[in-house]
N, C-alpha and C. Protein backbone atom coordinates (compact mmCIF):
# COMPACT_ATOMS: atom_id res chain seq x y z
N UNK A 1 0.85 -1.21 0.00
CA UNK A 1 0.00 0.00 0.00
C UNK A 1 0.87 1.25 0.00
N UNK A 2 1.88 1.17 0.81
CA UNK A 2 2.92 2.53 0.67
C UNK A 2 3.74 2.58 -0.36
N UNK A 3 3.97 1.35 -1.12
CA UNK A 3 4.50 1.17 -1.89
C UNK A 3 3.95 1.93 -3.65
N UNK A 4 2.40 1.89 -3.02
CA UNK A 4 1.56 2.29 -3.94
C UNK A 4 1.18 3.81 -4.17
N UNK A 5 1.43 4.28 -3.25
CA UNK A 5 1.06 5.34 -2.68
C UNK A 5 2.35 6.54 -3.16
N UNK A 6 3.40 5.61 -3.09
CA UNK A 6 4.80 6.49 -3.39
C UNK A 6 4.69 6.57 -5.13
N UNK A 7 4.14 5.50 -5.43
CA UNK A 7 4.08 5.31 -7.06
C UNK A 7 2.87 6.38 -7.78
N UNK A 8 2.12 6.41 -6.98
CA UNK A 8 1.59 7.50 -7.07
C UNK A 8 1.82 8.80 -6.98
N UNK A 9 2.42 9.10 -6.10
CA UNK A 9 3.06 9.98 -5.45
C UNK A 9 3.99 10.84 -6.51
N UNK A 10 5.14 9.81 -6.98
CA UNK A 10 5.64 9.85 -7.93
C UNK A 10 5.48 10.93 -9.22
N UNK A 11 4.02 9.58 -10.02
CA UNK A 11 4.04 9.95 -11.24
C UNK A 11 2.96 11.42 -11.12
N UNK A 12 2.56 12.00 -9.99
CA UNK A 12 1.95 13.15 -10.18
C UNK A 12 3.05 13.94 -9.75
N UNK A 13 4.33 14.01 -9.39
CA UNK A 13 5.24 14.81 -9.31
C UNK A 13 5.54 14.68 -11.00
N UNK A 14 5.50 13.93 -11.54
CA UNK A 14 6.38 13.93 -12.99
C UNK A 14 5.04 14.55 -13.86
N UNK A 15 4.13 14.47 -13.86
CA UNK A 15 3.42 15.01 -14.34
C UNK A 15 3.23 16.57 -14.12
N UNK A 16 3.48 17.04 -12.62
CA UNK A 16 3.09 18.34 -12.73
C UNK A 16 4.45 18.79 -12.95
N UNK A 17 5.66 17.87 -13.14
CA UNK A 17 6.70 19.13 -13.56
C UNK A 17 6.63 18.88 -15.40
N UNK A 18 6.12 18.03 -15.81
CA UNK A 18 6.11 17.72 -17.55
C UNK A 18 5.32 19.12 -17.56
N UNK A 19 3.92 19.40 -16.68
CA UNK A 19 3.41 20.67 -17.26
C UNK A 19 3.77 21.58 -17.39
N UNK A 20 4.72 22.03 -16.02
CA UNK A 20 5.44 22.80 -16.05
C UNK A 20 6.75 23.25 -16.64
N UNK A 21 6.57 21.87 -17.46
CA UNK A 21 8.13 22.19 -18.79
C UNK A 21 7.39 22.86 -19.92
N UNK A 22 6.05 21.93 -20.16
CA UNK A 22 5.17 22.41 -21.16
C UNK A 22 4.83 23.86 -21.36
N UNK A 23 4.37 24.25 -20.25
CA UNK A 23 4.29 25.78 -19.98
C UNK A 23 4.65 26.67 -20.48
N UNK A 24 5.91 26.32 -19.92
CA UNK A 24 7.42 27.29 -19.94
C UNK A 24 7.63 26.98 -21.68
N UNK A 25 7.61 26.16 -21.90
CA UNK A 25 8.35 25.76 -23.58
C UNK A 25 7.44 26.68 -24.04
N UNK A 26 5.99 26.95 -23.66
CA UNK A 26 5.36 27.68 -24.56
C UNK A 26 5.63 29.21 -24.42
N UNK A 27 5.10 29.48 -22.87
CA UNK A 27 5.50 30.69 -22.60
C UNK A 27 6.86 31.43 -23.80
N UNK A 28 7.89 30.36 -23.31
CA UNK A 28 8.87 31.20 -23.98
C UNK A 28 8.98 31.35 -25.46
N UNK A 29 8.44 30.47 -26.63
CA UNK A 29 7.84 30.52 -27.42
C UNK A 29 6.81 31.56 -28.07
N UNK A 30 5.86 31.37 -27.06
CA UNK A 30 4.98 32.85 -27.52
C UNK A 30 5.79 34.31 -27.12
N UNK A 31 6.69 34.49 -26.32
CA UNK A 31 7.72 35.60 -26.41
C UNK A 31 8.61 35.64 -27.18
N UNK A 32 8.86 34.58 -27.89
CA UNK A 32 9.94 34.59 -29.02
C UNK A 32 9.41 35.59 -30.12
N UNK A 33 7.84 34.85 -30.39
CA UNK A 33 7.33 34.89 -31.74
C UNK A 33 7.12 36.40 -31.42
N UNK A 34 6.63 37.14 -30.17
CA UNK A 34 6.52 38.58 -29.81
C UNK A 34 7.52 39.23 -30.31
N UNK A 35 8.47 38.37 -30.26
CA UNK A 35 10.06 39.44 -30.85
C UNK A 35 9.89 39.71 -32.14
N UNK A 36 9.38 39.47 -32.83
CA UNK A 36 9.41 39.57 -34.74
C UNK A 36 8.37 40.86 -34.65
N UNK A 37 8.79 41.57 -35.45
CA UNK A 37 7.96 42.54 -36.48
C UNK A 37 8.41 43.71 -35.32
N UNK A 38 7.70 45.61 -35.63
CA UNK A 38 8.41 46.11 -35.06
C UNK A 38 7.54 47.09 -33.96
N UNK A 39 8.08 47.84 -33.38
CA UNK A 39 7.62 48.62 -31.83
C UNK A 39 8.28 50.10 -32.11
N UNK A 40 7.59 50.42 -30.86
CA UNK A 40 8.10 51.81 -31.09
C UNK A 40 9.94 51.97 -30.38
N UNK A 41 10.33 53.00 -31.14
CA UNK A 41 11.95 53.14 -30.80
C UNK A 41 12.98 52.17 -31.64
N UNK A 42 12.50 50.88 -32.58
CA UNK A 42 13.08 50.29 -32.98
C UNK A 42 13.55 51.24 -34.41
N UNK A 43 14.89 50.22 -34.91
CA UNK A 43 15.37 51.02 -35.82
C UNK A 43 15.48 50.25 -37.02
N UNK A 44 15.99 50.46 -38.29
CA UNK A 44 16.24 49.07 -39.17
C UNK A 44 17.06 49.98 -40.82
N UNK A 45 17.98 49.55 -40.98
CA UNK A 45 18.59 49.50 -42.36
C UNK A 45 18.26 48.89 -43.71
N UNK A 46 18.24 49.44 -44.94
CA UNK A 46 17.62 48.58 -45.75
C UNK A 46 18.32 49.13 -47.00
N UNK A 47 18.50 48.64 -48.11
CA UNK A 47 18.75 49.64 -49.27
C UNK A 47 18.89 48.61 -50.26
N UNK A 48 19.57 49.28 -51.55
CA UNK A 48 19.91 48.55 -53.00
C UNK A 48 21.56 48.59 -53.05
N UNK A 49 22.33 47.44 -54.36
CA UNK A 49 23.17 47.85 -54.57
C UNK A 49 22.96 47.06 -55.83
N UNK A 50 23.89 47.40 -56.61
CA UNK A 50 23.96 46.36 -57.88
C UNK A 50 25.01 47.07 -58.68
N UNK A 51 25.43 46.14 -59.56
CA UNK A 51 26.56 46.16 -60.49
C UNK A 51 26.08 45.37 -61.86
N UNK A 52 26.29 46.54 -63.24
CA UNK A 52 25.97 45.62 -64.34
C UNK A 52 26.64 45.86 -65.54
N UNK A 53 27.30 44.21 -66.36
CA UNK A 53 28.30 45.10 -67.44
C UNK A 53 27.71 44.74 -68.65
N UNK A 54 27.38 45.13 -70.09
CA UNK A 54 26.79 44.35 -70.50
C UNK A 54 27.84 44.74 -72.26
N UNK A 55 28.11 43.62 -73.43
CA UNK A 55 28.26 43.96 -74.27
C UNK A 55 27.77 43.60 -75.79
N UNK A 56 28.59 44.40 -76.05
CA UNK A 56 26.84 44.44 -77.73
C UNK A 56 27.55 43.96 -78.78
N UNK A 57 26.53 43.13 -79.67
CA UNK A 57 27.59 42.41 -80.93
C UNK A 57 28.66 43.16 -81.84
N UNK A 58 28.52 44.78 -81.47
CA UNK A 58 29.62 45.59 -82.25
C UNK A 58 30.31 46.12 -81.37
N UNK A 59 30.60 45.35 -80.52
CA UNK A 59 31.91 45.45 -79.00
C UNK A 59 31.40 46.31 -78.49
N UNK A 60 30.93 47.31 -78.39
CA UNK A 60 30.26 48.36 -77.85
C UNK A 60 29.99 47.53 -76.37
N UNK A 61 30.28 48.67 -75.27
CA UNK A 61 30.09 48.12 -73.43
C UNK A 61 29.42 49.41 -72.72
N UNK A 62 28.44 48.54 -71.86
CA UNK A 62 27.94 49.42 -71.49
C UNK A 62 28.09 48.80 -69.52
N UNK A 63 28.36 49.63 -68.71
CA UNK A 63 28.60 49.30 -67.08
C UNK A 63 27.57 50.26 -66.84
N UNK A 64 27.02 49.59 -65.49
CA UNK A 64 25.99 50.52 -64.40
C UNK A 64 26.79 50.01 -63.04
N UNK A 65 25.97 51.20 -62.03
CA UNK A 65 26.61 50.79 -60.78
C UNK A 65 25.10 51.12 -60.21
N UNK A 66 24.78 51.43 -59.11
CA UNK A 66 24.41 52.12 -58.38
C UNK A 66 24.37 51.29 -56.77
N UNK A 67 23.96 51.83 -55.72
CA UNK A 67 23.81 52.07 -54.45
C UNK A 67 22.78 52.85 -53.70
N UNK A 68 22.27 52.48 -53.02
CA UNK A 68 21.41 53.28 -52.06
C UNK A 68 20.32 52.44 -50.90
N UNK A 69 22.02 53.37 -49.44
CA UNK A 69 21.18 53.46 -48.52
C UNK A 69 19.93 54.10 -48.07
N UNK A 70 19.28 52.70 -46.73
CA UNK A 70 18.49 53.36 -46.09
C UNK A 70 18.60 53.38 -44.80
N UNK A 71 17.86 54.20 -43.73
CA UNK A 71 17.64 54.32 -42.34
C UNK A 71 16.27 54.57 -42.08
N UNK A 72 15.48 53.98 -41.13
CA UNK A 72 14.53 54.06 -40.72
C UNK A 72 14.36 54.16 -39.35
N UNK A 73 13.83 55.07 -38.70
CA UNK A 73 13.18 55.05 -37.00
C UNK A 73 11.86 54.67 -36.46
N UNK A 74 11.24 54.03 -35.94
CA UNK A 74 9.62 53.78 -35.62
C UNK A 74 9.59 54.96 -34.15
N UNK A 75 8.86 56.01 -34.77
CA UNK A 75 8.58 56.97 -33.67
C UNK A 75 7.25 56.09 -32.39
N UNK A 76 6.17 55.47 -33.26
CA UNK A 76 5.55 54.75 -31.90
C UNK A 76 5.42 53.74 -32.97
N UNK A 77 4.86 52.73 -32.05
CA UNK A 77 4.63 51.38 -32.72
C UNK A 77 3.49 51.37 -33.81
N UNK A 78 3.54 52.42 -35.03
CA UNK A 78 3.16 52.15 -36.88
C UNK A 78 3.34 53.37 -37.29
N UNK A 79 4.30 54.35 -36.41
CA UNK A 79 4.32 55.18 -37.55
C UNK A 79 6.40 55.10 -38.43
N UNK A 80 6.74 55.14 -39.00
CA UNK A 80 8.39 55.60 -39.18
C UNK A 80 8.43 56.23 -40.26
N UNK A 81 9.84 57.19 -39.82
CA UNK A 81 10.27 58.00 -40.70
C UNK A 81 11.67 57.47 -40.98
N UNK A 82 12.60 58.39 -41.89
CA UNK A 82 13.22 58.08 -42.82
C UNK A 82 14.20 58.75 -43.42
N UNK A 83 15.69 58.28 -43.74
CA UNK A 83 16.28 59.15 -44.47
C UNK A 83 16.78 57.83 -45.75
N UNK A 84 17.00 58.58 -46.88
CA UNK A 84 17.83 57.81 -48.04
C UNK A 84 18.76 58.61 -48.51
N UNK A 85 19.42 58.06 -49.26
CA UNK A 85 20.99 58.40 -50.03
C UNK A 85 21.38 57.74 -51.50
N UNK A 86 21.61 58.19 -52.41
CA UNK A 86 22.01 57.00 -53.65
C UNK A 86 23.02 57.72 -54.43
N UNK A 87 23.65 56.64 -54.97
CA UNK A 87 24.49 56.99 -56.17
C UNK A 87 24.57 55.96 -57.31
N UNK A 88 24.25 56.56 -58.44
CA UNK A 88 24.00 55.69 -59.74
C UNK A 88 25.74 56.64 -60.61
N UNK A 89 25.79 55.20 -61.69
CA UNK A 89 26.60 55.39 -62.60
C UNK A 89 26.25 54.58 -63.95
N UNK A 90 26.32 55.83 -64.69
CA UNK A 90 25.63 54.70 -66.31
C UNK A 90 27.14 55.36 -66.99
N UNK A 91 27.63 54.08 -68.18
CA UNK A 91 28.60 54.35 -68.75
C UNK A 91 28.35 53.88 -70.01
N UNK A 92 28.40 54.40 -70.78
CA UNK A 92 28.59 53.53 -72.37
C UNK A 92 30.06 53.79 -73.23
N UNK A 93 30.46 52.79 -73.74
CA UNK A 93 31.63 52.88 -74.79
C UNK A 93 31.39 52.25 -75.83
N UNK A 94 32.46 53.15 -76.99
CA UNK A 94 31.79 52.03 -78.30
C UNK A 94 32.81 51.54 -78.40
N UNK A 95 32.89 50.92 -79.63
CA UNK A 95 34.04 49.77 -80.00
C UNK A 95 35.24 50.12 -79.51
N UNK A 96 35.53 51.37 -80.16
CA UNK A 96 37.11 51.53 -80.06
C UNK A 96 37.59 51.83 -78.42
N UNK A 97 36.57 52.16 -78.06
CA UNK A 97 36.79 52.27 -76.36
C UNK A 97 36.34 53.86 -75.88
N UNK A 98 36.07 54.51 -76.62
CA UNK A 98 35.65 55.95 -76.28
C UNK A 98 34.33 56.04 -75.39
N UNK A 99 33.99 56.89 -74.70
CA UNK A 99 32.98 57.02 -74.08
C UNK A 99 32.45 57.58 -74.69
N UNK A 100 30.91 57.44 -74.79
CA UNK A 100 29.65 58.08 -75.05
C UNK A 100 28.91 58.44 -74.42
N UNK A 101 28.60 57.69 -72.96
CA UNK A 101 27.65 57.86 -72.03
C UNK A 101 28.57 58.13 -70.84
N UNK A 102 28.29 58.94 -70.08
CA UNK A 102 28.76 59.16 -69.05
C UNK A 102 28.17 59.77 -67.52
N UNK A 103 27.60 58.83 -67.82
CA UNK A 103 26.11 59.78 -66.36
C UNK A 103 26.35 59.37 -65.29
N UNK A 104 26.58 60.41 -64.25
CA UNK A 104 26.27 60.34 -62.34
C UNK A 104 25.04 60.75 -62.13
N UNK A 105 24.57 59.94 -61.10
CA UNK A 105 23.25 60.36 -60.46
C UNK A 105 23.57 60.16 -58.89
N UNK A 106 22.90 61.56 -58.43
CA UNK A 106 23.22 61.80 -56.71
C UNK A 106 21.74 62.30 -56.46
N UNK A 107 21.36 61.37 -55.41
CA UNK A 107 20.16 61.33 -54.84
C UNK A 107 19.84 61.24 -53.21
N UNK A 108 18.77 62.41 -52.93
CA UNK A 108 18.37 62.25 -51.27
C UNK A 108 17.17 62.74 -51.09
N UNK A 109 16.91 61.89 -49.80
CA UNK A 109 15.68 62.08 -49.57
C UNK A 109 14.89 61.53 -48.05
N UNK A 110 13.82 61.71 -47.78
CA UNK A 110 13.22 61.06 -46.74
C UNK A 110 12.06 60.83 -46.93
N UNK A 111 11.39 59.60 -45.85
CA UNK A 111 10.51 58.98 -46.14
C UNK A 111 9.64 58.54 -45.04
N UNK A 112 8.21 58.71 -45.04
CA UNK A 112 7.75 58.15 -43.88
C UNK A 112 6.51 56.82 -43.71
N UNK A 113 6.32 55.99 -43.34
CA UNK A 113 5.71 54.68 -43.32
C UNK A 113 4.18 54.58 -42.21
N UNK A 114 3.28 53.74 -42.53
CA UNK A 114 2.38 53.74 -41.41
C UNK A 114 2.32 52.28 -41.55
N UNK A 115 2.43 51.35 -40.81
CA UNK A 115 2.08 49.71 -40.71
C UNK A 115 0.64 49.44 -40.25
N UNK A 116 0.13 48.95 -40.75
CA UNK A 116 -1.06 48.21 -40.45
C UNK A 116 -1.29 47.24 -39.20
N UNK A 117 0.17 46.36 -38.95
CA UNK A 117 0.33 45.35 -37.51
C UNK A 117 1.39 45.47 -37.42
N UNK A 118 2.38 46.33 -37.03
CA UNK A 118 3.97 46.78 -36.72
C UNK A 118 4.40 45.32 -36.52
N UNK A 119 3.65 44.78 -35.14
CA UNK A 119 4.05 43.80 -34.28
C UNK A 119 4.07 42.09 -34.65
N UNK A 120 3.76 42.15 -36.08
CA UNK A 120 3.45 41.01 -36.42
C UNK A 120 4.57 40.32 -37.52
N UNK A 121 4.48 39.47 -37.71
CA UNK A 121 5.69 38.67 -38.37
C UNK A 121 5.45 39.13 -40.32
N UNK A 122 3.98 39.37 -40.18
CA UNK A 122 3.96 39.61 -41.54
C UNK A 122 2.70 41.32 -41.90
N UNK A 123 3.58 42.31 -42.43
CA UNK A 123 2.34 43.60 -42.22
C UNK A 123 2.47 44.36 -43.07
N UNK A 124 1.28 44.90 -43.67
CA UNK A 124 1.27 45.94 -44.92
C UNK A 124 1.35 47.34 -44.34
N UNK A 125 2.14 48.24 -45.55
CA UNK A 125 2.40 49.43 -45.17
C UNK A 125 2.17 50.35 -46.35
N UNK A 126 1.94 51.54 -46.00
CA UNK A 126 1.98 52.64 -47.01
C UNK A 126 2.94 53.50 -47.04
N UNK A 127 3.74 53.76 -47.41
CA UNK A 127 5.05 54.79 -47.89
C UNK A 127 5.03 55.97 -48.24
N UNK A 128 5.00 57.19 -48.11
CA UNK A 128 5.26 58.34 -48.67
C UNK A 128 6.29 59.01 -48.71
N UNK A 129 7.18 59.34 -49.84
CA UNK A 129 9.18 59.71 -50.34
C UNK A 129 8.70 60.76 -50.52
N UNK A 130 9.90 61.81 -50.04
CA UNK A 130 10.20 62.89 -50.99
C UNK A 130 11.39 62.74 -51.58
N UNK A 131 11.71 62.92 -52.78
CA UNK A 131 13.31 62.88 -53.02
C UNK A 131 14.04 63.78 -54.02
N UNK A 132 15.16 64.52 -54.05
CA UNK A 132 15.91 65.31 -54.57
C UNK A 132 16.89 65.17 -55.54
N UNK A 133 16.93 65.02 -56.88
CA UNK A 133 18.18 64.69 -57.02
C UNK A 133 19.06 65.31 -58.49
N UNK A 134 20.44 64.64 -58.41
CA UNK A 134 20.72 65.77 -59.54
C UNK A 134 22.11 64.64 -60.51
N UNK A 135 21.91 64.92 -61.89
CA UNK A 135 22.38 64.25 -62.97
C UNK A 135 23.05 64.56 -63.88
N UNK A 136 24.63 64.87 -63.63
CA UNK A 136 25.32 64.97 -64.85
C UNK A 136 25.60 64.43 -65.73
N UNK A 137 25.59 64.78 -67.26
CA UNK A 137 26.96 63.92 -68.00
C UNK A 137 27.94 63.95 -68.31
N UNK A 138 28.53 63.63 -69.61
CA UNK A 138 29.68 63.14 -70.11
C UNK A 138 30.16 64.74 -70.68
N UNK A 139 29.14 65.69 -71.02
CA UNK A 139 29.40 67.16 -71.25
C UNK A 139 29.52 68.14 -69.88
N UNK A 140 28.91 67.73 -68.50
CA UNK A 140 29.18 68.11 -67.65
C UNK A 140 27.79 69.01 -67.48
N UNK A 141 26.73 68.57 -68.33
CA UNK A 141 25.41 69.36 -68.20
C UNK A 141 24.93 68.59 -66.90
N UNK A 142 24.05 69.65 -66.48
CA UNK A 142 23.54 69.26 -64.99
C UNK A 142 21.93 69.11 -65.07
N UNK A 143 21.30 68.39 -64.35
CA UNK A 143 19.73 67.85 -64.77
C UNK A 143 19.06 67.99 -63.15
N UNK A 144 18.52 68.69 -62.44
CA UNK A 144 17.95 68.50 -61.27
C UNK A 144 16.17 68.21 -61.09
N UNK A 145 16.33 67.89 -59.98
CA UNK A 145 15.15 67.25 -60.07
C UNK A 145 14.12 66.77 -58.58
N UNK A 146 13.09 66.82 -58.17
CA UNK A 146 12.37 66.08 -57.49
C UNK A 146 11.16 65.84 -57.93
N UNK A 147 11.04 64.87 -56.80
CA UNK A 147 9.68 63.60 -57.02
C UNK A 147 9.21 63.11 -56.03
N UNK A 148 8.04 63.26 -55.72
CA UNK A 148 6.71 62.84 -54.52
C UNK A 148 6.28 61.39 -54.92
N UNK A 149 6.29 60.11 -54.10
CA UNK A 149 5.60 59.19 -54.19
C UNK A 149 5.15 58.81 -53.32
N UNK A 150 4.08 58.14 -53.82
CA UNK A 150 2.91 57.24 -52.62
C UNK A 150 3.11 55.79 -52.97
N UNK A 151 3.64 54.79 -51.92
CA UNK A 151 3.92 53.25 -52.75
C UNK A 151 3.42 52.65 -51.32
N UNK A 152 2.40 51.48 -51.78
CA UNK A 152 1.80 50.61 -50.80
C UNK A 152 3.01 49.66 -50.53
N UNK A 153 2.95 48.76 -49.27
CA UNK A 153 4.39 47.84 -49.65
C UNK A 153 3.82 46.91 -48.46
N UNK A 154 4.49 45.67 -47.99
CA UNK A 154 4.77 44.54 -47.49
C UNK A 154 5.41 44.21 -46.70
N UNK A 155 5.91 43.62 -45.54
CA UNK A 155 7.21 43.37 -44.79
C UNK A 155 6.61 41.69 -44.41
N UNK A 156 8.07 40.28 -44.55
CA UNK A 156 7.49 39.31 -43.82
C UNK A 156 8.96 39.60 -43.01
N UNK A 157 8.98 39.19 -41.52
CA UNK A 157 9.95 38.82 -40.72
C UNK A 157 10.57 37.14 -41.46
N UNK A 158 11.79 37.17 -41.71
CA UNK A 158 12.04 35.25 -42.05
C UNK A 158 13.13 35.23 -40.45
N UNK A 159 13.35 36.28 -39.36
CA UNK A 159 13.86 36.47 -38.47
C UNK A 159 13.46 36.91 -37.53
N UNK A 160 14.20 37.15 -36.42
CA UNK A 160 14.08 38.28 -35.71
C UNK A 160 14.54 40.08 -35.86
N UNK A 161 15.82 39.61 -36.76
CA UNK A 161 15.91 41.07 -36.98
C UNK A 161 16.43 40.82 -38.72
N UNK A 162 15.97 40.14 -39.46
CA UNK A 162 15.60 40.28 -40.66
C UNK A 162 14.49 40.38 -41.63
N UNK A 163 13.93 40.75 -42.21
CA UNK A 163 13.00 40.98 -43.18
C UNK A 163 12.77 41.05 -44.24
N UNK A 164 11.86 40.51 -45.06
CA UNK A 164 12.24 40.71 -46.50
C UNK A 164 10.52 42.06 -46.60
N UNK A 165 11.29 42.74 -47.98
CA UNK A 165 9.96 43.23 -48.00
C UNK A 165 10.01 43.95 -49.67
N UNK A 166 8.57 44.47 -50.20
CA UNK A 166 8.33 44.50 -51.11
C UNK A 166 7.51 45.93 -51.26
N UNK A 167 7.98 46.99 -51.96
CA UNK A 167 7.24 48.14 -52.60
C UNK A 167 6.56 48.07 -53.70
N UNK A 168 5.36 48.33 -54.01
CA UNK A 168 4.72 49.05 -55.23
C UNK A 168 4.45 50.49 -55.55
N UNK A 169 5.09 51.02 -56.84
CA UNK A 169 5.15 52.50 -57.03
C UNK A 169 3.58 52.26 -57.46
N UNK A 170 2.98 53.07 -56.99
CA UNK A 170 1.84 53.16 -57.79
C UNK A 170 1.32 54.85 -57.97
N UNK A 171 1.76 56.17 -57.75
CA UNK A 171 1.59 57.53 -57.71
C UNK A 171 2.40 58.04 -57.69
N UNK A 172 3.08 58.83 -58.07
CA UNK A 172 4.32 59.80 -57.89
C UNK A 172 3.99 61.41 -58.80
N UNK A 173 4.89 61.89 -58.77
CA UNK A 173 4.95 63.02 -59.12
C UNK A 173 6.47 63.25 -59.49
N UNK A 174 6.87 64.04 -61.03
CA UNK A 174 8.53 64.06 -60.76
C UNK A 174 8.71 65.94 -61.86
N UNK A 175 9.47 66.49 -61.08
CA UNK A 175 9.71 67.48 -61.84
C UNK A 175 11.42 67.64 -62.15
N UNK A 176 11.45 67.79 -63.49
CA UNK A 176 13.08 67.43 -63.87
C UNK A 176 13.08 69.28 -64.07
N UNK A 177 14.65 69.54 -63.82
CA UNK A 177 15.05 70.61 -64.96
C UNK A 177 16.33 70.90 -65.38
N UNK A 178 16.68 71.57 -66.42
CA UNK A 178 18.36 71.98 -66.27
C UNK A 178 18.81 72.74 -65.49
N UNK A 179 20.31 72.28 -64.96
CA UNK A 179 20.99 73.58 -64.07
C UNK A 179 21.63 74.71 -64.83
N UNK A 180 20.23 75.78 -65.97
CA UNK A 180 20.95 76.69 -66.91
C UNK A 180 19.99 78.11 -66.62
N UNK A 181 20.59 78.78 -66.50
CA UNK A 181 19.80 79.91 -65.76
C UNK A 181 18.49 80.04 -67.34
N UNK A 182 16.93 80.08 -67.37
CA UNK A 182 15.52 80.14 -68.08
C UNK A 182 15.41 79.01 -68.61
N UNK A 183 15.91 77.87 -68.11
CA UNK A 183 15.22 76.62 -68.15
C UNK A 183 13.93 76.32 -67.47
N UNK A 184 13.02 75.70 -68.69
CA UNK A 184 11.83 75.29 -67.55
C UNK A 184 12.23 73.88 -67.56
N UNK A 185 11.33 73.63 -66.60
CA UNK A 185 11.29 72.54 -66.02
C UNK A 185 10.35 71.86 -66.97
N UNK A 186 10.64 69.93 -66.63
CA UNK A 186 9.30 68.96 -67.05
C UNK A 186 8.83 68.25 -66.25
N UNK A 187 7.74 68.54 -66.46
CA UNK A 187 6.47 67.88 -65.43
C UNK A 187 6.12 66.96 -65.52
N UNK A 188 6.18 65.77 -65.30
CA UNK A 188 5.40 64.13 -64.82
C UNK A 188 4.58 63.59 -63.97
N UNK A 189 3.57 63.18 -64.23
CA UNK A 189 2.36 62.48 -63.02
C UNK A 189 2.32 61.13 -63.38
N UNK A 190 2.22 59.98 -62.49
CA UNK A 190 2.36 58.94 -63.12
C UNK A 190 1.35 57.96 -61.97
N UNK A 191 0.57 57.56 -62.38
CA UNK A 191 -0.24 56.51 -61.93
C UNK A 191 -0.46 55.29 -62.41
N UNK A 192 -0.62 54.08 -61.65
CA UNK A 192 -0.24 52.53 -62.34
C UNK A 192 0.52 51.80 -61.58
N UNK A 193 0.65 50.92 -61.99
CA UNK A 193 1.38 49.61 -61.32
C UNK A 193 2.07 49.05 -62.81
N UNK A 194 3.25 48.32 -62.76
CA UNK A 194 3.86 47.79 -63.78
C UNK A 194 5.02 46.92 -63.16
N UNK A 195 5.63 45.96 -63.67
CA UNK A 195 6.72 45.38 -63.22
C UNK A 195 8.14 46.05 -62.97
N UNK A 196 8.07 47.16 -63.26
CA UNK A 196 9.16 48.32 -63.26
C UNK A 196 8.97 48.91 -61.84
N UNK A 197 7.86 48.96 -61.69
CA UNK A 197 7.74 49.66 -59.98
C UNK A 197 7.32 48.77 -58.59
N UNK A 198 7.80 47.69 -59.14
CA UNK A 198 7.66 46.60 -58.41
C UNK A 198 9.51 46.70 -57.38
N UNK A 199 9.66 47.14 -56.21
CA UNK A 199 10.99 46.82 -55.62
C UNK A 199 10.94 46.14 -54.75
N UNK A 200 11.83 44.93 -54.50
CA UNK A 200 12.21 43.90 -53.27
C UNK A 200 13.49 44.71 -52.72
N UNK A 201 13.27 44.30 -51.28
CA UNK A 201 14.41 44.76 -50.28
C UNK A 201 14.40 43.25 -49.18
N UNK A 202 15.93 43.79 -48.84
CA UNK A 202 15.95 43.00 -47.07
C UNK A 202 16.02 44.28 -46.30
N UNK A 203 15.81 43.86 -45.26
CA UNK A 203 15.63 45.33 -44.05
C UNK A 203 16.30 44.46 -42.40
N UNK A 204 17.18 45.33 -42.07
CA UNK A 204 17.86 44.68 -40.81
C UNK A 204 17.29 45.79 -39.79
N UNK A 205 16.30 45.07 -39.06
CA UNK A 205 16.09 45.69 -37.45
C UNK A 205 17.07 45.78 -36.66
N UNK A 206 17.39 46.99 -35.84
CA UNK A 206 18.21 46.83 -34.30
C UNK A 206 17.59 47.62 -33.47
């Protein structure tokens, strides 16, 4: 009977500590999964880079570069703002090796975001850029310019402090002009969706 009693005894000790592993495994689990997506004060990096050389059946070469960082702040948990930075390079040469194309592009700007579920592993957002920027060439003519957009976009966490995420241009506004004293300017409005205004990013939270 005591014998029985201890066996008992026992397996409800092993049972209430299995629950209490159970618990805990979850507990800490559902605080894990709390860690993904973002809050207020958090911060996160994101941008482009790429490199491209390409050549043409009459030797003719053409190289691109460009770059551009980002920074982002979450002032409370769905709103963030924003700064960007870029630098593009288009080059063309023809056969014999001379340049033809010779374009820099220097670009800045800021940007601010509203999330739909900050806090969640996967959340839609709306975007609004302003951005500035200015384009020489190979003659040393100067091209300036800004542009207003509105782009809906995406974020999934595949981390804790990684993200993949996805913009659609779908509104903007862009006014180009020369840097020549009674230049006008040209005016652009652009509404639509197309595979051109389709951008993927990664984005690093800290």
């Amino acid at each position: 009977m005591l014998k029985t009693l201890k066996l008992k005894s026992m397996k409800k000790l092993i049972l209430s500590l299995a629950a209490v592993a159970t618990f805990t495994f979850a507990s800490a689990q559902e605080q894990e999964v709390e860690t993904y997506g973002f809050n207020e004060g958090d911060m996160f990096v994101s941008g482009s880079f790429g490199i491209g050389s390409t050549k043409f059946p009459d030797d003719s070469k053409e190289n691109t570069f460009n770059i551009s960082p980002r920074f982002g702040y979450f002032l409370n948990d769905f709103i963030a703002v924003g700064v960007q930075a870029g630098y593009s390079k288009q080059k063309e040469e023809n056969a014999n090796g001379d340049d033809v194309v010779d374009n820099s592009t220097f670009t800045i700007g800021a940007f601010g975001r509203y999330y739909l579920m900050p806090a969640q592993k996967f959340s839609f957002f709306g975007e609004l850029g302003l951005g500035y920027g200015t384009t020489e060439d190979i003659d040393d003519n100067k091209v300036n310019g800004v542009n207003i957009a509105v782009a809906p976009g995406l974020s999934y966490f595949v981390s804790k402090h990684f993200a993949l995420e996805a913009t659609f241009g779908i509104l903007g506004y862009n006014s180009v002009k020369k840097d020549e004293s009674g230049a006008e300017s040209t005016d652009s409005f652009d509404f639509g969706l197309n595979m051109d205004d389709i951008n993927l990013g990664l984005i690093y939270k800290f």
